[in-house]
Protein backbone atom coordinates (compact mmCIF):
# COMPACT_ATOMS: atom_id res chain seq x y z
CA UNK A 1 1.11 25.98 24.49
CA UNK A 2 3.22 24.79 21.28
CA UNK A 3 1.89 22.01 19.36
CA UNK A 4 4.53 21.60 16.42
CA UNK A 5 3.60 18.66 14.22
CA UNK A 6 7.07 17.23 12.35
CA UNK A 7 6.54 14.77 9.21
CA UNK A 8 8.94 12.31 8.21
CA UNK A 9 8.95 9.51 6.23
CA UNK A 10 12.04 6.67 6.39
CA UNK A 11 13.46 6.44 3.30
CA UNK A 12 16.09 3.75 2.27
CA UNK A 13 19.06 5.43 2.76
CA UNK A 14 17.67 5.78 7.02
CA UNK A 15 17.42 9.51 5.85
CA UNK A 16 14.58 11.52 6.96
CA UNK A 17 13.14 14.91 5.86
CA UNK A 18 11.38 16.99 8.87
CA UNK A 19 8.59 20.09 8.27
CA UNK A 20 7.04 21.96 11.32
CA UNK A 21 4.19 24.72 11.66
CA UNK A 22 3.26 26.55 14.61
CA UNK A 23 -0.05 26.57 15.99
CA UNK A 24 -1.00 28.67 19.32
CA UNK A 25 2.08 29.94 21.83
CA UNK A 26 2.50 30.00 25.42
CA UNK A 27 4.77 30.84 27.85
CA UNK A 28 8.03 29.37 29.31
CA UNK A 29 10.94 29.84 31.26
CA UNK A 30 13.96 31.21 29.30
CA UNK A 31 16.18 31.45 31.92
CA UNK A 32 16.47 27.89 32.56
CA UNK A 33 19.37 25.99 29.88
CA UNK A 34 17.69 22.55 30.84
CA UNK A 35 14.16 21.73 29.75
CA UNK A 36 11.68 18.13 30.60
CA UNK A 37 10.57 15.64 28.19
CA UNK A 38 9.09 12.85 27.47
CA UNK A 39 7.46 10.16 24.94
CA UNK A 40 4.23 9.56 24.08
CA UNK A 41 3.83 5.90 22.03
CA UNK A 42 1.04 6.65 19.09
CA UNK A 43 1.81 4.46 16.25
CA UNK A 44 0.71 0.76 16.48
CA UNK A 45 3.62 -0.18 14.21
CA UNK A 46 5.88 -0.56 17.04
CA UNK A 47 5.25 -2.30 20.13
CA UNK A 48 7.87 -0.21 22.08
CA UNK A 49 9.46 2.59 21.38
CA UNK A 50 12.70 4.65 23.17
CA UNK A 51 13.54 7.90 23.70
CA UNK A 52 16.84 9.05 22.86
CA UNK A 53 17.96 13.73 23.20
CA UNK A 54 21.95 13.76 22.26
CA UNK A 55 22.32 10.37 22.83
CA UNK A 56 21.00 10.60 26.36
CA UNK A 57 18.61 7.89 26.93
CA UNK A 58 15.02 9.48 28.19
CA UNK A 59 12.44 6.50 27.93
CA UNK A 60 12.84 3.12 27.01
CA UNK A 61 9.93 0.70 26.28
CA UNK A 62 7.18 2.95 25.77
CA UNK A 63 4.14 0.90 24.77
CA UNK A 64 1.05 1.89 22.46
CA UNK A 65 -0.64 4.67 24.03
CA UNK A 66 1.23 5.11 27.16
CA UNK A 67 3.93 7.60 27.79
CA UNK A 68 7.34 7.78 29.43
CA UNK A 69 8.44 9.71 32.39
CA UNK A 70 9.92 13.14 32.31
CA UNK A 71 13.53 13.61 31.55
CA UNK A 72 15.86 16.25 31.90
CA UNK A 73 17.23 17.36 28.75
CA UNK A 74 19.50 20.32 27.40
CA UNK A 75 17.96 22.66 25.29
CA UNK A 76 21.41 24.04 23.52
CA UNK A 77 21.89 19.97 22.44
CA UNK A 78 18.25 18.68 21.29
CA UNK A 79 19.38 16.39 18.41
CA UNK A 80 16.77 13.63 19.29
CA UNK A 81 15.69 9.95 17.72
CA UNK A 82 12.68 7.95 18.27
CA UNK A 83 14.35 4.12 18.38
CA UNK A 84 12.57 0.94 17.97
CA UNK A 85 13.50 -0.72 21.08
CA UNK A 86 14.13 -4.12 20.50
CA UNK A 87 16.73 -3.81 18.06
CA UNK A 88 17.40 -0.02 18.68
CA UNK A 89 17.16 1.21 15.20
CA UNK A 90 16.19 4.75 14.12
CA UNK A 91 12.45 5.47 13.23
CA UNK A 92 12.47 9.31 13.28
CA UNK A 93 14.78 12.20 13.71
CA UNK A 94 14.13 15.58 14.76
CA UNK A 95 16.22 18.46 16.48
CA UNK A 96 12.95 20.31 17.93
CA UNK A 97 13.70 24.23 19.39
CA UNK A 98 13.07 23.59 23.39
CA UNK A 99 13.10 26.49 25.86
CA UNK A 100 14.42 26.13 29.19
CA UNK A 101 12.44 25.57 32.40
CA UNK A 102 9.25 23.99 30.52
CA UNK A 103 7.44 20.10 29.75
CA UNK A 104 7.27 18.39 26.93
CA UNK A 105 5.24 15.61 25.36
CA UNK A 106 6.98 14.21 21.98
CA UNK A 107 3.72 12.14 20.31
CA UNK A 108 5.12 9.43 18.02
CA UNK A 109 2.26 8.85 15.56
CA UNK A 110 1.59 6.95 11.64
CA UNK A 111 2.89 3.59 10.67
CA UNK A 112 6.06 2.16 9.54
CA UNK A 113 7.64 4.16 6.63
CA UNK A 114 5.23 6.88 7.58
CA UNK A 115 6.38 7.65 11.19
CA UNK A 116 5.62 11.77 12.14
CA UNK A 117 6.40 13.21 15.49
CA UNK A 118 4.08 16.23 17.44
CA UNK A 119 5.82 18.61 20.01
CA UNK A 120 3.64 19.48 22.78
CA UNK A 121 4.89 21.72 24.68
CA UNK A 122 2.87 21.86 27.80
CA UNK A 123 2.95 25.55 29.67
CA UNK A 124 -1.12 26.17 28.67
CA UNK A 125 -2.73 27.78 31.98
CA UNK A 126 -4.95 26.21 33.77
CA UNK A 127 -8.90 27.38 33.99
CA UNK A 128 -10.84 28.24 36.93
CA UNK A 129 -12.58 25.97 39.19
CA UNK A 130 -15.69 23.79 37.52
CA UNK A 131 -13.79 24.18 33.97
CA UNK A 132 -11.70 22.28 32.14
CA UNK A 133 -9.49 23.28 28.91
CA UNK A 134 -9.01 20.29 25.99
CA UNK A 135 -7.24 20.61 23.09
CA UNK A 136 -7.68 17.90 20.03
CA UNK A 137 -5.55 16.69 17.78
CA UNK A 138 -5.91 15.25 14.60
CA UNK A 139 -2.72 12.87 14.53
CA UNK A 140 -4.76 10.01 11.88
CA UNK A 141 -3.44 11.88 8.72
CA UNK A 142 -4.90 8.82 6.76
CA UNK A 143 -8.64 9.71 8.14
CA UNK A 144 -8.97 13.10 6.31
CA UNK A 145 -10.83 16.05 8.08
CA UNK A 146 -12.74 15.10 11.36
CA UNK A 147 -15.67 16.67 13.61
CA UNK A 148 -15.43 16.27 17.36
CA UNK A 149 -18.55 16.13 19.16
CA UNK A 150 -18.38 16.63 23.31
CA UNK A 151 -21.95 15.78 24.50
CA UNK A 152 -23.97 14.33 27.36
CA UNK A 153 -23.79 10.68 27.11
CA UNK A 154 -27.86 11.12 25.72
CA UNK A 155 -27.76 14.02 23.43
CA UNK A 156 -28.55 13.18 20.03
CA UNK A 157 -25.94 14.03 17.21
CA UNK A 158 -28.47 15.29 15.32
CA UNK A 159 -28.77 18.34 17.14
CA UNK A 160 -25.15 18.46 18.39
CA UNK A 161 -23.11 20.93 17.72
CA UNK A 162 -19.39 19.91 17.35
CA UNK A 163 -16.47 20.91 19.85
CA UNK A 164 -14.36 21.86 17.01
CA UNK A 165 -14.88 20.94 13.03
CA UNK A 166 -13.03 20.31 9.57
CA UNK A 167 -10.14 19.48 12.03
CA UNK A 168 -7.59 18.35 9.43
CA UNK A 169 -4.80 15.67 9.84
CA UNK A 170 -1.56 16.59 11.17
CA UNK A 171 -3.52 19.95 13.13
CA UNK A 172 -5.09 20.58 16.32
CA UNK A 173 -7.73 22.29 17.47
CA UNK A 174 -6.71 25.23 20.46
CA UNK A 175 -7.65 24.74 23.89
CA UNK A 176 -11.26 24.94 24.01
CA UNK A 177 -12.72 25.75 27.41
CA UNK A 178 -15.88 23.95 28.64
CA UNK A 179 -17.35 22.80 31.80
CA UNK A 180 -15.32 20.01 34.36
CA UNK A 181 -17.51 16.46 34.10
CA UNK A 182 -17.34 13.39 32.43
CA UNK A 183 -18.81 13.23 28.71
CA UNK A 184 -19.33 11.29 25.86
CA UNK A 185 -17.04 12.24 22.63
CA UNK A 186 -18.19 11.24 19.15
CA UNK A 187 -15.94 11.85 16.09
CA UNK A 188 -17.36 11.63 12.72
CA UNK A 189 -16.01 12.75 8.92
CA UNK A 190 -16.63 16.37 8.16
CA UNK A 191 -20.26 17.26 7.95
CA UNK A 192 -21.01 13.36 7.70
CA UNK A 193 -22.60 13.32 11.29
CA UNK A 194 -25.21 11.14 10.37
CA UNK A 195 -23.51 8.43 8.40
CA UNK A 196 -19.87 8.40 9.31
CA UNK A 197 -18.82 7.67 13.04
CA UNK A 198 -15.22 7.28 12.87
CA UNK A 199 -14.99 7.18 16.97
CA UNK A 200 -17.14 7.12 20.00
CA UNK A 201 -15.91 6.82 23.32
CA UNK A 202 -18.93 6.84 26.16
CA UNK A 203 -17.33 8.83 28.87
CA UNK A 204 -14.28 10.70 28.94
CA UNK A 205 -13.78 12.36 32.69
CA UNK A 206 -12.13 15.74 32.72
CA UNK A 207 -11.55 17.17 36.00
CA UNK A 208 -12.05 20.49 37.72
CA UNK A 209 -9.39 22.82 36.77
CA UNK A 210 -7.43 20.91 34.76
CA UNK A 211 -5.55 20.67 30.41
CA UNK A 212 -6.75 18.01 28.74
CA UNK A 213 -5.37 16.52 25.26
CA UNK A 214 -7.41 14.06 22.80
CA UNK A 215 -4.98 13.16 20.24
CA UNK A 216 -7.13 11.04 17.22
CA UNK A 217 -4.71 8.32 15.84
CA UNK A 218 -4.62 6.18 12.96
CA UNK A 219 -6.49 2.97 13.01
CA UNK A 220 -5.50 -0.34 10.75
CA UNK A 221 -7.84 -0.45 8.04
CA UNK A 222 -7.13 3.29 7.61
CA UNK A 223 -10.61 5.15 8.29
CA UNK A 224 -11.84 4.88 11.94
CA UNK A 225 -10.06 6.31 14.44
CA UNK A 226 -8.51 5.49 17.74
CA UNK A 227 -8.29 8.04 20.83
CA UNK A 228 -5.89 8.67 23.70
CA UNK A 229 -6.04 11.50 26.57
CA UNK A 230 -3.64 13.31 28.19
CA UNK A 231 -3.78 15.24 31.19
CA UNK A 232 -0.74 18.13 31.06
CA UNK A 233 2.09 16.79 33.02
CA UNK A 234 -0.16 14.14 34.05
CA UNK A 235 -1.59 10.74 33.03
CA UNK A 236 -2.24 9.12 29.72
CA UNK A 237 -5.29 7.17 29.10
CA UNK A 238 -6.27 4.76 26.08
CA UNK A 239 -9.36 5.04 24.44
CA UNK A 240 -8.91 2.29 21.66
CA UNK A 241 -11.92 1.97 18.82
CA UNK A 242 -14.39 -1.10 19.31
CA UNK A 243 -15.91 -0.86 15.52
CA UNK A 244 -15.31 -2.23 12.37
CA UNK A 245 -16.20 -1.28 9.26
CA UNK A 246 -18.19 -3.99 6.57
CA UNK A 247 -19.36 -3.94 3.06
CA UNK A 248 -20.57 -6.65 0.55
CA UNK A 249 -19.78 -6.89 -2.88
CA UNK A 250 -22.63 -9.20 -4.70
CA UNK A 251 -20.55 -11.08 -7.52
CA UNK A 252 -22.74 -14.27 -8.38
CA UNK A 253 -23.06 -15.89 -11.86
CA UNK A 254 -26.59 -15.03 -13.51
CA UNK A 255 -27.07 -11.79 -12.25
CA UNK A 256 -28.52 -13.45 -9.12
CA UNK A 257 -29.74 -11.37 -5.64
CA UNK A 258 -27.77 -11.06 -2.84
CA UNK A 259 -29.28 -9.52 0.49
CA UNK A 260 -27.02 -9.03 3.95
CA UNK A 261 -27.00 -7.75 7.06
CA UNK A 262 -23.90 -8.02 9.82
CA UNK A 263 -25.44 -7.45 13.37
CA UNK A 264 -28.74 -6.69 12.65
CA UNK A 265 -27.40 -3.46 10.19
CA UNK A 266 -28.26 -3.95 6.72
CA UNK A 267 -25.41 -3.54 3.70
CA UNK A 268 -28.12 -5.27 0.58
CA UNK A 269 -31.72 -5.73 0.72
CA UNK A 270 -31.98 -7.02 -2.59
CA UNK A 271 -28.70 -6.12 -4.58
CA UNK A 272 -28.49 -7.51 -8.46
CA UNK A 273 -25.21 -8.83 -8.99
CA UNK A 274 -22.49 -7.21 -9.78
CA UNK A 275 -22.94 -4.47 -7.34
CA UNK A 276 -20.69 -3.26 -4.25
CA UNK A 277 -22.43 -1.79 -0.94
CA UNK A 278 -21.11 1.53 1.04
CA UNK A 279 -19.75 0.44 4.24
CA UNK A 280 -21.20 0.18 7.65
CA UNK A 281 -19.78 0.72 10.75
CA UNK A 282 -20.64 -1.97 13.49
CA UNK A 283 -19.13 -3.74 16.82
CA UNK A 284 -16.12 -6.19 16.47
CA UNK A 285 -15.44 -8.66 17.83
CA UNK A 286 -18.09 -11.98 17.33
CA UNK A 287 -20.93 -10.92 14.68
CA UNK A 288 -24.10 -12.35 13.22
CA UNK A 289 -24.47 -11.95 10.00
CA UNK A 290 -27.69 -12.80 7.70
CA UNK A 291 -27.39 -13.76 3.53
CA UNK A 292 -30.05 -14.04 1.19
CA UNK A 293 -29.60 -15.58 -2.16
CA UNK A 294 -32.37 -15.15 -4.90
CA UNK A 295 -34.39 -14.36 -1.74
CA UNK A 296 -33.71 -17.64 0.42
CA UNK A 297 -31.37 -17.75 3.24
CA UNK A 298 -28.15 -18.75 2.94
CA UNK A 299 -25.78 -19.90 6.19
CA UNK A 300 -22.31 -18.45 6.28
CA UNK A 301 -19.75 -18.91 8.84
CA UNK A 302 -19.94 -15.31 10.60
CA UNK A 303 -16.91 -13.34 10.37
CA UNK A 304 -15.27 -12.23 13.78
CA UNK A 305 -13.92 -8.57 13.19
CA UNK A 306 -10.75 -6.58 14.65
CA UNK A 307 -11.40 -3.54 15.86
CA UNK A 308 -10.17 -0.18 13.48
CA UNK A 309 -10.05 -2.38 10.48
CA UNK A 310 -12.50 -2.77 7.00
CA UNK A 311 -13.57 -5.55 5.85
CA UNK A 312 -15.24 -6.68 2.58
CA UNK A 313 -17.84 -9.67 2.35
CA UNK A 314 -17.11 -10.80 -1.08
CA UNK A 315 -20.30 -12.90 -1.84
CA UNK A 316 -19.44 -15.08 -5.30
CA UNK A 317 -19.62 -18.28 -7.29
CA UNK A 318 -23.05 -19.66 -8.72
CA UNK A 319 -26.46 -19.15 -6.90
CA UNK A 320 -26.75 -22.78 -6.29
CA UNK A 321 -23.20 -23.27 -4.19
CA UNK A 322 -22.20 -19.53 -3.17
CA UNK A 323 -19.05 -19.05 -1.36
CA UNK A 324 -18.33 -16.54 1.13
CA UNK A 325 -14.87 -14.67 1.10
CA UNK A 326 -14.06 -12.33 4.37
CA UNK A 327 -10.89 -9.88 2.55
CA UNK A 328 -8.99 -7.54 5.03
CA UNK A 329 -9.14 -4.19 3.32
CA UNK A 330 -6.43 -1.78 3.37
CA UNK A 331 -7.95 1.64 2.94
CA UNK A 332 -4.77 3.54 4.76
CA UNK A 333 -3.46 6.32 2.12
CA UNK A 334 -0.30 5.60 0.86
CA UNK A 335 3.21 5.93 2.25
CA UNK A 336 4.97 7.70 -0.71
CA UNK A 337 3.08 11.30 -0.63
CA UNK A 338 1.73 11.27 -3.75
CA UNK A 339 1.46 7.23 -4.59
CA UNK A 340 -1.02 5.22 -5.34
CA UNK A 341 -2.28 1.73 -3.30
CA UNK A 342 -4.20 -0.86 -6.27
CA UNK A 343 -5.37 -4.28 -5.51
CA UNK A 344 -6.99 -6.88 -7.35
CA UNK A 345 -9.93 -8.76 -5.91
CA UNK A 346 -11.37 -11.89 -8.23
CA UNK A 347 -15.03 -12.97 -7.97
CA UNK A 348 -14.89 -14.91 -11.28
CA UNK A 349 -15.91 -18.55 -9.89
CA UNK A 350 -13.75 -20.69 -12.17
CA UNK A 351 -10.52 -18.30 -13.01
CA UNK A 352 -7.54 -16.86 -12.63
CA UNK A 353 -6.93 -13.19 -12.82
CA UNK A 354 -4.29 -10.41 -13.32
CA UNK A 355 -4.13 -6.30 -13.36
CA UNK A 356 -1.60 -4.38 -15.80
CA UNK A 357 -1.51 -0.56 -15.31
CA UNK A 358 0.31 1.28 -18.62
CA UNK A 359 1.56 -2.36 -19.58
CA UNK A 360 3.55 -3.29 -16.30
CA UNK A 361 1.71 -6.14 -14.36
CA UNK A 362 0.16 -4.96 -11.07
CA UNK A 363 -1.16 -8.30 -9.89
CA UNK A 364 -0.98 -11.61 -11.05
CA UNK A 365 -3.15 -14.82 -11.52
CA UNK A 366 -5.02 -13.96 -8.51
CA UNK A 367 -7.23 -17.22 -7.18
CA UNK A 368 -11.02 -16.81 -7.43
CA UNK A 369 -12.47 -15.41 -4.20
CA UNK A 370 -8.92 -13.50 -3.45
CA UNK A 371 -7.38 -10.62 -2.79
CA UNK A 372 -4.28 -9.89 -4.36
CA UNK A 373 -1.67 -7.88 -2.61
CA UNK A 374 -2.13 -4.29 -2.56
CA UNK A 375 0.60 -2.26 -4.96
CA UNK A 376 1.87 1.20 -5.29
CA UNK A 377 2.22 2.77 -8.26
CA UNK A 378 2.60 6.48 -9.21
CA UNK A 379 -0.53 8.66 -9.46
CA UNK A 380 -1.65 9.52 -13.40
CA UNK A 381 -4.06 11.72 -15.31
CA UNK A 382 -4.48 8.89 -17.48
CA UNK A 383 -3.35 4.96 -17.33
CA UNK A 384 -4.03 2.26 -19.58
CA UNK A 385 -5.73 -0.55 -17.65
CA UNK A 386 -6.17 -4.60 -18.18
CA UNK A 387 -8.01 -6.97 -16.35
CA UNK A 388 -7.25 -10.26 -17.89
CA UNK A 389 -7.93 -13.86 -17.75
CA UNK A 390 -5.33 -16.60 -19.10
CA UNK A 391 -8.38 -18.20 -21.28
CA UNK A 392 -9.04 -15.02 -23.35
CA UNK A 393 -6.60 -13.26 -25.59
CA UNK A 394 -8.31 -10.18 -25.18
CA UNK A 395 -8.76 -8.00 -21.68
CA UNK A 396 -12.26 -8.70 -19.53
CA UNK A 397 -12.12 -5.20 -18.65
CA UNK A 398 -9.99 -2.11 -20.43
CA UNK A 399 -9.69 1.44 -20.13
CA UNK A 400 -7.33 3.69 -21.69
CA UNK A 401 -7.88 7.01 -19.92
CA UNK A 402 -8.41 5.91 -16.38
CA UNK A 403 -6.93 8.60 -14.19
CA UNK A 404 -4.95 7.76 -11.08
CA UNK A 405 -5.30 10.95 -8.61
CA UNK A 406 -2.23 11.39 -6.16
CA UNK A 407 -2.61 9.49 -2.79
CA UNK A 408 -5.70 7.88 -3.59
CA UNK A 409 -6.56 3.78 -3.31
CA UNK A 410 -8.17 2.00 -5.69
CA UNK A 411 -9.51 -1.57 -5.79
CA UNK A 412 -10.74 -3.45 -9.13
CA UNK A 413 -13.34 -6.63 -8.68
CA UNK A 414 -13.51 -8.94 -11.31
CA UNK A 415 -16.83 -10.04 -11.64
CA UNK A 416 -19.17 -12.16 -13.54
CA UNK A 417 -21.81 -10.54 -15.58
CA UNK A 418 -24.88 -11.59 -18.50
CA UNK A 419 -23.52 -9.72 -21.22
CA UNK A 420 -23.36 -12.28 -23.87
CA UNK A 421 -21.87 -9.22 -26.21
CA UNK A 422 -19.58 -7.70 -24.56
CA UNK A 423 -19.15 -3.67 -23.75
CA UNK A 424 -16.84 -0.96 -24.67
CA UNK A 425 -14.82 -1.47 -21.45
CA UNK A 426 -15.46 -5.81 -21.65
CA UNK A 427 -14.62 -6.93 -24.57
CA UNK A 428 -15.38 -10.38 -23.14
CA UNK A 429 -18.78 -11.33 -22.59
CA UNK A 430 -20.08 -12.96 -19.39
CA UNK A 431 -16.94 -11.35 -17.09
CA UNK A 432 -15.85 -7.83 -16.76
CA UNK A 433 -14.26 -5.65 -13.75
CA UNK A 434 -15.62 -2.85 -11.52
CA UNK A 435 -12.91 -0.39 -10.48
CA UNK A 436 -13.42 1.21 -7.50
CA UNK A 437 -12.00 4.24 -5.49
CA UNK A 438 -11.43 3.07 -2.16
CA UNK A 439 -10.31 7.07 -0.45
């Protein structure tokens, strides 16, 4: 077997740069001038995707998580393009090495203007009766380093112990040989089995005698992860995630209470505002979701929540008449290798807002109770940063050393406070900002 990850990025000019490694080897025929290939659809940027190997057309239409069929392809002439099949433009190009007499599964995986391709190539011999071999791959770059558990659908994680570990984006695992059955697969963040689930699928079936591939992809909000399997020179199987992940900021005037839970899982029991809760992760779709303000209950229309994506419940305003703002977070790493993503949210119940980083404006007169749009800007050791207001001629929140690390995201609340003095980093009493690093 031959898994050979290729990253590329679209730049303006349609241009793209390519890097490969080499991870495990197998066998193949050389003999052979013509090789098999096909497509496997992993990024959720494109509905359909083509195939194209020196201008030969090899799949057309591949949807999300479903792959083409096998086509016969020259190995001396392997200049090949992912296209973007409604208006056939170019999304990736690669000229893989292919050896003759042998399958292939090209994995298209990322987002738009962050589209990589994986090589499998699929010659990995197959196990004895009552075993089965699976290989995983980590193809959701923007999740960071993963554990895979492969348990009965009862064990406990607690006393799991994980398929394969620290599996880090863009690699995969080896074929790992275990018993034929069905089981359930739980991925969490490295050595975060407790309090990061990133994935779980209840029952994954992997026959007698048979390769298996579970390649992790990307999800929308940037963190959780989605799953497909692959049997070698067989079927393709979705295993989309059914989670969402939820936090509450508590941003009311007066330094009032906020408590929350969203489906019975509890983000605040009694948090003094300002303050900003860790995530949770919880089902989507429909939720119930419980507020407490100063200790009484407060009724808020429920948010309903897409699968693979955050969300922040921005509670704000004044105790007597809070608001509720549902905000789509964006915690996916940045495009540009080595950029930074900044956004803006205002809590201030009456104002306006804007961000300048080093002097250029980042986001502007943002509504109260909004996002603002998320920017990119290039990763510092140290930036001056402005949260302003258009009443006050001086900044509600500044900092002139606030370091920017590469590929990070960063999100800066403007909230309402009780200093009636105002602080080194507020020079404005009664509103200030909390920056916060998102990844």
């Amino acid at each position: 077997m031959r898994f050979t990850p290729w990253a590329t990025r679209l730049a303006l000019t349609l241009s793209l740069s390519a890097t490969a490694f080499l991870t495990a080897c197998g066998g193949g025929g050389d003999g052979d001038s013509n090789t098999q290939i096909r497509l496997l659809n992993a990024t959720r940027s494109y509905a359909q995707l083509d195939l194209e190997v020196n201008t030969k057309a090899i799949n057309s239409k591949v949807a999300y998580a479903t792959a083409g069929e096998y086509g016969t392809v020259d190995t001396n002439n392997t200049a090949t393009k992912i296209l973007e099949s409604n208006v056939g433009t170019s999304v990736a190009a690669i000229t893989p090495t292919l050896k003759g007499g042998t399958n292939y599964t090209q994995i298209v995986y990322g987002f738009a203007g962050a589209v990589r391709t994986a090589l499998l190539e699929e010659t990995e011999t197959v196990p004895e009766a009552n075993k089965a071999k699976l290989l995983v791959m980590n193809l959701a770059p923007d999740a960071g380093a993963l554990d895979v558990y492969v348990t009965t659908a009862t064990d406990s994680l607690d006393t799991a112990t994980a398929l394969t570990s620290n599996l880090q984006g863009g690699s995969g695992s080896g074929y790992i040989q275990i018993n034929s059955g069905t089981f359930r697969v739980r991925v969490t963040g490295y050595n975060k089995r407790g309090a990061d689930l990133r994935l779980d699928i209840p029952a994954i079936t992997l026959d007698s005698a048979t390769v298996n591939t579970l390649i992790l992809t990307a999800s929308d909000g940037g963190v959780l992860v989605n799953g497909i399997t692959m049997v070698q020179k067989g079927a393709v199987k979705n295993f989309a995630n059914t989670q969402s992940r939820v936090r509450t900021v508590a941003a009311l005037t007066a330094a009032s209470t906020v408590g929350s839970t969203i489906n019975g899982q509890q983000m605040f029991s009694t948090a003094i505002s300002p303050l900003i809760s860790d995530y949770v992760t919880t089902a989507s779709g429909a939720s119930t979701l419980t507020t407490q303000v100063n200790g009484a209950p407060v009724t808020f229309t429920a948010p309903t929540l897409a699968a693979g994506k955050d969300y922040t419940l921005l509670v704000w305003g004044d105790a007597a008449a809070p608001k509720l703002s549902v905000l789509d977070d964006d915690n996916r790493l940045p495009t540009v290798n080595g950029n930074v993503k900044v956004r803006l949210v205002n809590a201030l119940p009456t104002t306006s807002t804007s961000l300048n980083v080093d002097f250029s404006a980042i986001a502007t007169n943002v509504a109260p109770g909004t996002s603002s749009a998320v920017n990119n800007i290039s990763s510092t050791a140290s930036s001056q940063v402005d949260v302003t207001v258009p009443t006050n001629a001086s900044s509600i929140y500044t900092n002139a050393t606030l370091a920017f690390p590469a590929n990070s995201v960063f999100t800066f609340f403007a909230v309402p406070t009780t200093s009636t003095t105002g602080t080194t980093t507020s020079p404005v009493p009664g509103m200030s900002a909390l920056p916060r690093r998102e990844r």
